[in-house]
PDB file of N, CA and C in Angstrom:
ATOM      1  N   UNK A   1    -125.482  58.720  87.553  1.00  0.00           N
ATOM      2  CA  UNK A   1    -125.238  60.130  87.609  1.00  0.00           C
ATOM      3  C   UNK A   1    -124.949  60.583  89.040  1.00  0.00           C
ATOM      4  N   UNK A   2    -125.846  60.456  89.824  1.00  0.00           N
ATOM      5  CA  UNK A   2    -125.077  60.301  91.359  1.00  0.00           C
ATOM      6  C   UNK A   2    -123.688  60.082  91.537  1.00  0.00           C
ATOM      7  N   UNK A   3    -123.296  58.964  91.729  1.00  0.00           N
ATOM      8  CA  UNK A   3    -121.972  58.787  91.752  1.00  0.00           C
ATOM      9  C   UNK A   3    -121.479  59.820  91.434  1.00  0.00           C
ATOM     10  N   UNK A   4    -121.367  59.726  90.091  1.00  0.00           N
ATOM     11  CA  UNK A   4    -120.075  60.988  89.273  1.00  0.00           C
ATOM     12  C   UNK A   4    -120.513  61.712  90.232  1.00  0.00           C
ATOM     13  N   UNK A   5    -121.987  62.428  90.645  1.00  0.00           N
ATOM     14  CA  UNK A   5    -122.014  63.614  91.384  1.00  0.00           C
ATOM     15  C   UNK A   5    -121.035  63.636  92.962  1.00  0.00           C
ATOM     16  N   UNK A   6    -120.948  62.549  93.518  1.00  0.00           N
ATOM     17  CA  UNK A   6    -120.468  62.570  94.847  1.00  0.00           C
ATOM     18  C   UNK A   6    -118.740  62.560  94.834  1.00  0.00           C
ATOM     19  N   UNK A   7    -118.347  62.241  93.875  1.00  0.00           N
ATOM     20  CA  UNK A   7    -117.043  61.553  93.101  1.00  0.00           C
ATOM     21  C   UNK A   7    -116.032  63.243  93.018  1.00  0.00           C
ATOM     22  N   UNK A   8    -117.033  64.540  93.245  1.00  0.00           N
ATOM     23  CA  UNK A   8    -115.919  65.338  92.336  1.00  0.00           C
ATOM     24  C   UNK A   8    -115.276  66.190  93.292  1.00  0.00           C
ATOM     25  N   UNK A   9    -116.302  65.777  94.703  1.00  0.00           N
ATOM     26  CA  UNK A   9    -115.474  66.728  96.312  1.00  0.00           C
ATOM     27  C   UNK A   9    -114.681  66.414  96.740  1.00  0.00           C
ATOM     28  N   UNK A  10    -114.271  64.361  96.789  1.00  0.00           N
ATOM     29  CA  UNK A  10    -113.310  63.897  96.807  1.00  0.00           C
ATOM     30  C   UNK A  10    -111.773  64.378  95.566  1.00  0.00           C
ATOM     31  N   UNK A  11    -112.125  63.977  94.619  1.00  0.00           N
ATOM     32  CA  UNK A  11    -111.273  64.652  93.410  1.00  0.00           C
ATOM     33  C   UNK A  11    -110.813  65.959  93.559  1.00  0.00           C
ATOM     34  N   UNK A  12    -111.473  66.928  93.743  1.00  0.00           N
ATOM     35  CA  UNK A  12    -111.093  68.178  94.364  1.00  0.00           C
ATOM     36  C   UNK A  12    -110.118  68.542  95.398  1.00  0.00           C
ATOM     37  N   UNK A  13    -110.716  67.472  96.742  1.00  0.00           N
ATOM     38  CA  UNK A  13    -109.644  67.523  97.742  1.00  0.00           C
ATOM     39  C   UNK A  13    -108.363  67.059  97.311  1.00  0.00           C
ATOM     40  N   UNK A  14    -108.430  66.265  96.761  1.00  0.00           N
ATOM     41  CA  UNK A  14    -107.268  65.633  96.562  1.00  0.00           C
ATOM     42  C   UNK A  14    -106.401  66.285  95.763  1.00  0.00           C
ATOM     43  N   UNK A  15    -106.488  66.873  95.077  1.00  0.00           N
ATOM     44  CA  UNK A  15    -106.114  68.294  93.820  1.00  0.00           C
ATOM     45  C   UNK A  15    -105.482  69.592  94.486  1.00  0.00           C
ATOM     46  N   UNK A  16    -106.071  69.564  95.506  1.00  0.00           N
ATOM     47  CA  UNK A  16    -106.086  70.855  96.831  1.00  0.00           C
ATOM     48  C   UNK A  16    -105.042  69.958  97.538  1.00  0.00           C
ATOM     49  N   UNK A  17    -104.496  68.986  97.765  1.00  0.00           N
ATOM     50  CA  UNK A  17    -103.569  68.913  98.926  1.00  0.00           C
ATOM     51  C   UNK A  17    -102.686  68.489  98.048  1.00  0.00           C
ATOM     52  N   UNK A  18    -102.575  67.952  96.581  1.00  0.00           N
ATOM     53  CA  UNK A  18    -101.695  67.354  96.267  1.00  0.00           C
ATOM     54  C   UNK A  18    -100.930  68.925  95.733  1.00  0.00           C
ATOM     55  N   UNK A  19    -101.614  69.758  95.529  1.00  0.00           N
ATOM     56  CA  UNK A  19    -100.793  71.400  94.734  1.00  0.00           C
ATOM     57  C   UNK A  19    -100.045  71.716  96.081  1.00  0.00           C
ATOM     58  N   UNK A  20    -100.183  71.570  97.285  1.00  0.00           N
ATOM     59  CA  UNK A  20     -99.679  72.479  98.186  1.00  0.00           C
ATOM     60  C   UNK A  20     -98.137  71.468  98.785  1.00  0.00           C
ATOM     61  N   UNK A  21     -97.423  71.690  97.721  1.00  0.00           N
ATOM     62  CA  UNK A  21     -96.326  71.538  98.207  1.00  0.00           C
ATOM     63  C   UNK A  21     -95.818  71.313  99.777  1.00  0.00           C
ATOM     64  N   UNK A  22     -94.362  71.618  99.795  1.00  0.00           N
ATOM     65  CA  UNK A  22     -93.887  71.227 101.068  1.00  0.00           C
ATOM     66  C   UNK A  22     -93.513  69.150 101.003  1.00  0.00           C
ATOM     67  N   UNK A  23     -92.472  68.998 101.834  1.00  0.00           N
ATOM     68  CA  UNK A  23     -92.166  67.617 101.745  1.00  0.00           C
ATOM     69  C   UNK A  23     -93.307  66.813 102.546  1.00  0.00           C
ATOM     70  N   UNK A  24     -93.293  65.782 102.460  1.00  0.00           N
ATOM     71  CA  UNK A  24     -94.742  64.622 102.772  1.00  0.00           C
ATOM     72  C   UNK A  24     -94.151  64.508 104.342  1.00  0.00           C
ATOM     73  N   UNK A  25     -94.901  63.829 104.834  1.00  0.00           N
ATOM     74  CA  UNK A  25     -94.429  63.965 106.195  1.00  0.00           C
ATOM     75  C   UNK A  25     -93.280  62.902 106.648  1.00  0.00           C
ATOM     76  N   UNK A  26     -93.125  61.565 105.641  1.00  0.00           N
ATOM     77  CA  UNK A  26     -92.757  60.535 105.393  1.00  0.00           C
ATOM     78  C   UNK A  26     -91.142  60.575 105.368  1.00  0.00           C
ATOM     79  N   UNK A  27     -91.094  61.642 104.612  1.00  0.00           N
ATOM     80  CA  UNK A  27     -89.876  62.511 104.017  1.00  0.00           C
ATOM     81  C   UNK A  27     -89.068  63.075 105.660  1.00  0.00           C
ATOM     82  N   UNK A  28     -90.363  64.062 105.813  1.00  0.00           N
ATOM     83  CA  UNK A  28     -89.206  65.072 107.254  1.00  0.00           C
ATOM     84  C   UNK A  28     -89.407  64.032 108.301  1.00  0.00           C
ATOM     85  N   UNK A  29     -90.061  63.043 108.436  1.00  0.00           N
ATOM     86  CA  UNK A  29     -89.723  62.117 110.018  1.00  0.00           C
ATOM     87  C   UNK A  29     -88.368  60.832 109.537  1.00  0.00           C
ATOM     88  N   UNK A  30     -88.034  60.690 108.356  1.00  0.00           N
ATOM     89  CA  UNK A  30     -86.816  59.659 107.819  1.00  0.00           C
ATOM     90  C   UNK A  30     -85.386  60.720 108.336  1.00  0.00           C
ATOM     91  N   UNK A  31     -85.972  61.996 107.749  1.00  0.00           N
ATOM     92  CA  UNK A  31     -85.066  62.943 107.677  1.00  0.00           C
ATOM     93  C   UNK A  31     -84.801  63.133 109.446  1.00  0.00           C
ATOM     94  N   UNK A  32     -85.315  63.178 110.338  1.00  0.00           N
ATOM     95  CA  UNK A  32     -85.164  63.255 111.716  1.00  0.00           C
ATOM     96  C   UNK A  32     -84.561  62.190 112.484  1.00  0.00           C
ATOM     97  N   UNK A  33     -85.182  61.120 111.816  1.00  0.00           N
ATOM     98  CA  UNK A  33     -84.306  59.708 112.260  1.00  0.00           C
ATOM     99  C   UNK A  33     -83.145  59.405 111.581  1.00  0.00           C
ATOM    100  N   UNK A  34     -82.065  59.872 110.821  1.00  0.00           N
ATOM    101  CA  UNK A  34     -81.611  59.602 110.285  1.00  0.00           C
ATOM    102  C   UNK A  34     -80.243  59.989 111.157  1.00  0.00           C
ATOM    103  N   UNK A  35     -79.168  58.998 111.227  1.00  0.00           N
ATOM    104  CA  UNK A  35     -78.636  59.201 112.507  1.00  0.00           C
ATOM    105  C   UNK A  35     -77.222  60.164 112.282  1.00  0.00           C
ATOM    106  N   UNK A  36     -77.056  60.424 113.274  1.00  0.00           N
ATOM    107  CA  UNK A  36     -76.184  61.898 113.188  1.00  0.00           C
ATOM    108  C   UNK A  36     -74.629  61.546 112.950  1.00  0.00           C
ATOM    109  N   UNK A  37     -73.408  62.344 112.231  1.00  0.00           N
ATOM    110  CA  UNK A  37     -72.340  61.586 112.134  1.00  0.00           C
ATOM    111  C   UNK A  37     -71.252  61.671 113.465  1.00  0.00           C
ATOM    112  N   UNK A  38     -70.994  60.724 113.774  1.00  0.00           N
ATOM    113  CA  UNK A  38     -70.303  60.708 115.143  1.00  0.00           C
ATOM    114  C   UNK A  38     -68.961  61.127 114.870  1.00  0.00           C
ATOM    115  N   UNK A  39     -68.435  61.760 116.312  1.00  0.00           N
ATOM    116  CA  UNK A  39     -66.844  62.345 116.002  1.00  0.00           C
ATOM    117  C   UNK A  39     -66.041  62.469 117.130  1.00  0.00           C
ATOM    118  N   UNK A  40     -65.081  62.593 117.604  1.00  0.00           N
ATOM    119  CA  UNK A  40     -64.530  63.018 118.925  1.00  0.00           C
ATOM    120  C   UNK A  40     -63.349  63.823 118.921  1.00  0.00           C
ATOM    121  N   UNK A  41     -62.925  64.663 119.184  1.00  0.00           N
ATOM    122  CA  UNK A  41     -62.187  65.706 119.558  1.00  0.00           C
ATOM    123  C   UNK A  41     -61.069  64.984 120.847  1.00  0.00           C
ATOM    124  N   UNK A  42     -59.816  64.774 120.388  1.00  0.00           N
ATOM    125  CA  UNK A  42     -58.126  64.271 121.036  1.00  0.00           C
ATOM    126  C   UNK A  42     -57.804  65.388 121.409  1.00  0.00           C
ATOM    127  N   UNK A  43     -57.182  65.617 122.397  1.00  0.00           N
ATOM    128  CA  UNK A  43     -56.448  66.842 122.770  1.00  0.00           C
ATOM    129  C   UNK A  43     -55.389  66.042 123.594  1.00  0.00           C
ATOM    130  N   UNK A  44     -53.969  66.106 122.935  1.00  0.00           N
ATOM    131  CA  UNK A  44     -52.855  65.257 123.405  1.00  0.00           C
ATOM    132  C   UNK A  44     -51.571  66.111 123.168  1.00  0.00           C
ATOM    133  N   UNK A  45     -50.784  65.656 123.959  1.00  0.00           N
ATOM    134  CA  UNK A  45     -49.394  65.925 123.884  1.00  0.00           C
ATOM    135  C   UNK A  45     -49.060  65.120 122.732  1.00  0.00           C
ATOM    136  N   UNK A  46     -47.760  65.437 121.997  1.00  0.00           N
ATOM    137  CA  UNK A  46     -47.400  64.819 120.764  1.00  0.00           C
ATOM    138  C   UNK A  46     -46.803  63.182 120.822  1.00  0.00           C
ATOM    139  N   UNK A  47     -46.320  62.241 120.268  1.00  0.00           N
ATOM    140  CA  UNK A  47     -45.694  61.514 120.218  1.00  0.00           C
ATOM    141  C   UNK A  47     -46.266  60.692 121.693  1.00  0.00           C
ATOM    142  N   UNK A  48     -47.990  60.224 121.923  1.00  0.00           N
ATOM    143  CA  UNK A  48     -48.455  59.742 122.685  1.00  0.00           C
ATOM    144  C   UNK A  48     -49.091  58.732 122.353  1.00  0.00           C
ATOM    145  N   UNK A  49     -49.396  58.761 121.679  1.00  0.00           N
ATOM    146  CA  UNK A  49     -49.789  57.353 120.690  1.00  0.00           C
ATOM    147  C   UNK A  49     -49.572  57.136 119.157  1.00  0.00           C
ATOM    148  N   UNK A  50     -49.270  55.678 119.155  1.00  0.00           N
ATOM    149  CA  UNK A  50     -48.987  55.363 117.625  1.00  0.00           C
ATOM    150  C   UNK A  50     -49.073  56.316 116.565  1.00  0.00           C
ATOM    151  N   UNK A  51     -48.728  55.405 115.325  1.00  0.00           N
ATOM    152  CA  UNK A  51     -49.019  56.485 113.837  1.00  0.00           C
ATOM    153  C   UNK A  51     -50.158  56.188 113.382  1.00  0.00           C
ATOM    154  N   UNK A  52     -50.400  54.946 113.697  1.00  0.00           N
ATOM    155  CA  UNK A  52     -52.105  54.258 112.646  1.00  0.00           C
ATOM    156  C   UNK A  52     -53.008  54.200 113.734  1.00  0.00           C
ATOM    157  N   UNK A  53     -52.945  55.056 115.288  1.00  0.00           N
ATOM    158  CA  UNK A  53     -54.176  54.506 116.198  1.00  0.00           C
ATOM    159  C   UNK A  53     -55.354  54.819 116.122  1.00  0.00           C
ATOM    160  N   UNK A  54     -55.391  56.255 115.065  1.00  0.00           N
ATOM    161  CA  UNK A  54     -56.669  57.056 114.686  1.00  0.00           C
ATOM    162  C   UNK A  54     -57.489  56.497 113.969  1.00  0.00           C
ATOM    163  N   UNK A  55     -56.462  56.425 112.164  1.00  0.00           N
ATOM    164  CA  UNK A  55     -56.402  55.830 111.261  1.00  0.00           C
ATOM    165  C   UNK A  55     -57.520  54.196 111.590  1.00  0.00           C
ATOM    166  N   UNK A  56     -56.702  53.782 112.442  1.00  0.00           N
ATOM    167  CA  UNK A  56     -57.258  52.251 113.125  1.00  0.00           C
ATOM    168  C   UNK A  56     -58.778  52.282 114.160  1.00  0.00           C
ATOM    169  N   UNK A  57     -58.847  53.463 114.621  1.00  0.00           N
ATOM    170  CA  UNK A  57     -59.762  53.627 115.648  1.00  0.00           C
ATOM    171  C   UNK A  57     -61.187  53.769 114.832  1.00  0.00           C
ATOM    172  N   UNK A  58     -60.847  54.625 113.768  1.00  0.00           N
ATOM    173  CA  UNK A  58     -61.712  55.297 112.827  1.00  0.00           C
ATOM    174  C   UNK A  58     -62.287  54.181 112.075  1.00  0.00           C
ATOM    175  N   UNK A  59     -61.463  53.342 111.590  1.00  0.00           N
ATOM    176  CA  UNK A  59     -61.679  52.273 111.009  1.00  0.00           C
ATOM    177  C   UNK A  59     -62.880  51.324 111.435  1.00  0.00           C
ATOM    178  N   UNK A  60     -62.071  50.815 112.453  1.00  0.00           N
ATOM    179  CA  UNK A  60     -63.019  49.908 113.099  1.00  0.00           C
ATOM    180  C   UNK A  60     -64.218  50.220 114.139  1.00  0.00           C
ATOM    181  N   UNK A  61     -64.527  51.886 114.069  1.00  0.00           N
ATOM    182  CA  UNK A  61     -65.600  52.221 115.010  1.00  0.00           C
ATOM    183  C   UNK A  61     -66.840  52.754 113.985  1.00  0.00           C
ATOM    184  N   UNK A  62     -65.900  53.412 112.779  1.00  0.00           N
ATOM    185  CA  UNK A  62     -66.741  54.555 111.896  1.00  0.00           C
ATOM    186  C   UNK A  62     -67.114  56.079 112.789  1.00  0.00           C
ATOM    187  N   UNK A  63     -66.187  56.135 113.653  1.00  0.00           N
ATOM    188  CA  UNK A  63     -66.456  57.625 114.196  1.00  0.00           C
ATOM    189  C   UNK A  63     -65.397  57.944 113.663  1.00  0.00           C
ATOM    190  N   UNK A  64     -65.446  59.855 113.405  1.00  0.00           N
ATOM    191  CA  UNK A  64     -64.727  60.909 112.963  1.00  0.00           C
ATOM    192  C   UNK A  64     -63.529  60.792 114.502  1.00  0.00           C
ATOM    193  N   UNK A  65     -62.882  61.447 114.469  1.00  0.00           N
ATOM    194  CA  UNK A  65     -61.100  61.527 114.602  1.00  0.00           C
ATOM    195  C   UNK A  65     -60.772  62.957 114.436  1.00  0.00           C
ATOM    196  N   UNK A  66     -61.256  64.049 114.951  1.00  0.00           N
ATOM    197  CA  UNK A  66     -60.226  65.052 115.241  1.00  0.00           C
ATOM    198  C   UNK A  66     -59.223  65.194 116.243  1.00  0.00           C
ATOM    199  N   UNK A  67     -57.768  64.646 115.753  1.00  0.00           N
ATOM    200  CA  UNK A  67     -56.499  64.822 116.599  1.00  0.00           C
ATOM    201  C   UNK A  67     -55.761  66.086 116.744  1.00  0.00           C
ATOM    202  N   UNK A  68     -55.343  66.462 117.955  1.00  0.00           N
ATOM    203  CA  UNK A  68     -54.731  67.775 118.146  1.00  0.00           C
ATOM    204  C   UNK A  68     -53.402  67.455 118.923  1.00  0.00           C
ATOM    205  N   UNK A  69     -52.405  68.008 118.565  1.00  0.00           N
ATOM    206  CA  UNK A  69     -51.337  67.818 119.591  1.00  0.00           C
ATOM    207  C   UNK A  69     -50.979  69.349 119.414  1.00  0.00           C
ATOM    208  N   UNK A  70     -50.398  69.191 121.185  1.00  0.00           N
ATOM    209  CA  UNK A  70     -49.499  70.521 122.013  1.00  0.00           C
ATOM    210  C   UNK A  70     -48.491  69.733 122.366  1.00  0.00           C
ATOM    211  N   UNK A  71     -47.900  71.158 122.538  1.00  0.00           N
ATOM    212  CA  UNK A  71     -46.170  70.961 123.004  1.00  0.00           C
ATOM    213  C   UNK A  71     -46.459  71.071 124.783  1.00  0.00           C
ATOM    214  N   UNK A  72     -47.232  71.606 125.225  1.00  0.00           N
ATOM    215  CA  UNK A  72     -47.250  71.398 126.627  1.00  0.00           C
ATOM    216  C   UNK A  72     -48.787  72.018 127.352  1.00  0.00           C
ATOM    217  N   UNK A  73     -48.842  71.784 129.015  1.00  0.00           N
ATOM    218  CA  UNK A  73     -50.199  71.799 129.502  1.00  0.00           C
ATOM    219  C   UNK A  73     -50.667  73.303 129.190  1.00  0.00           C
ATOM    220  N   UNK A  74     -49.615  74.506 129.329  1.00  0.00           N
ATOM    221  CA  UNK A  74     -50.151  75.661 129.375  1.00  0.00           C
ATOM    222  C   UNK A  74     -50.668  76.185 127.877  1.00  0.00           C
ATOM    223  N   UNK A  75     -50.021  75.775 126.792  1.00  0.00           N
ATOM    224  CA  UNK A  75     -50.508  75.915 125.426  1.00  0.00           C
ATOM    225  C   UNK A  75     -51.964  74.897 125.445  1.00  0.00           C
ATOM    226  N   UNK A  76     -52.042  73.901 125.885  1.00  0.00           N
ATOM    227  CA  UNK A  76     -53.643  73.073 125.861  1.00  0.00           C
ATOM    228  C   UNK A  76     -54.679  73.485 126.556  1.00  0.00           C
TER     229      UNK A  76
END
């Protein structure tokens, strides 16, 4: 009878933290490490490099590729 008696503050707590929502902590520190998506921003005059160098760059790095071309320095 003891036992059961000591058995029901534990049970309780556990009842009390498992209702109170919110993500586990397990959850938001994966979520923090989880690595960010890489990208880089071209700012070029037109007809400066190839047709597939992005295409190709992107490929073989897995970074994002935003290309921009101008017609000249004062429009860039």
């Amino acid at each position: 009878m003891q036992r059961a008696f000591r058995a029901w503050p534990v049970a309780a707590a556990l009842l009390a933290i498992s209702a109170c929502g919110g993500k586990p902590a397990a959850e938001t520190a994966a979520e923090a490490a989880a690595p960010e998506e890489k990208s880089v921003n071209v700012l070029n005059w037109s007809d400066y490099i190839g047709d597939t160098t992005v295409a190709d760059f992107e490929q073989k790095t897995g970074i994002k590729v935003t290309y921009d071309v101008f017609d000249s320095t004062e429009v860039l």
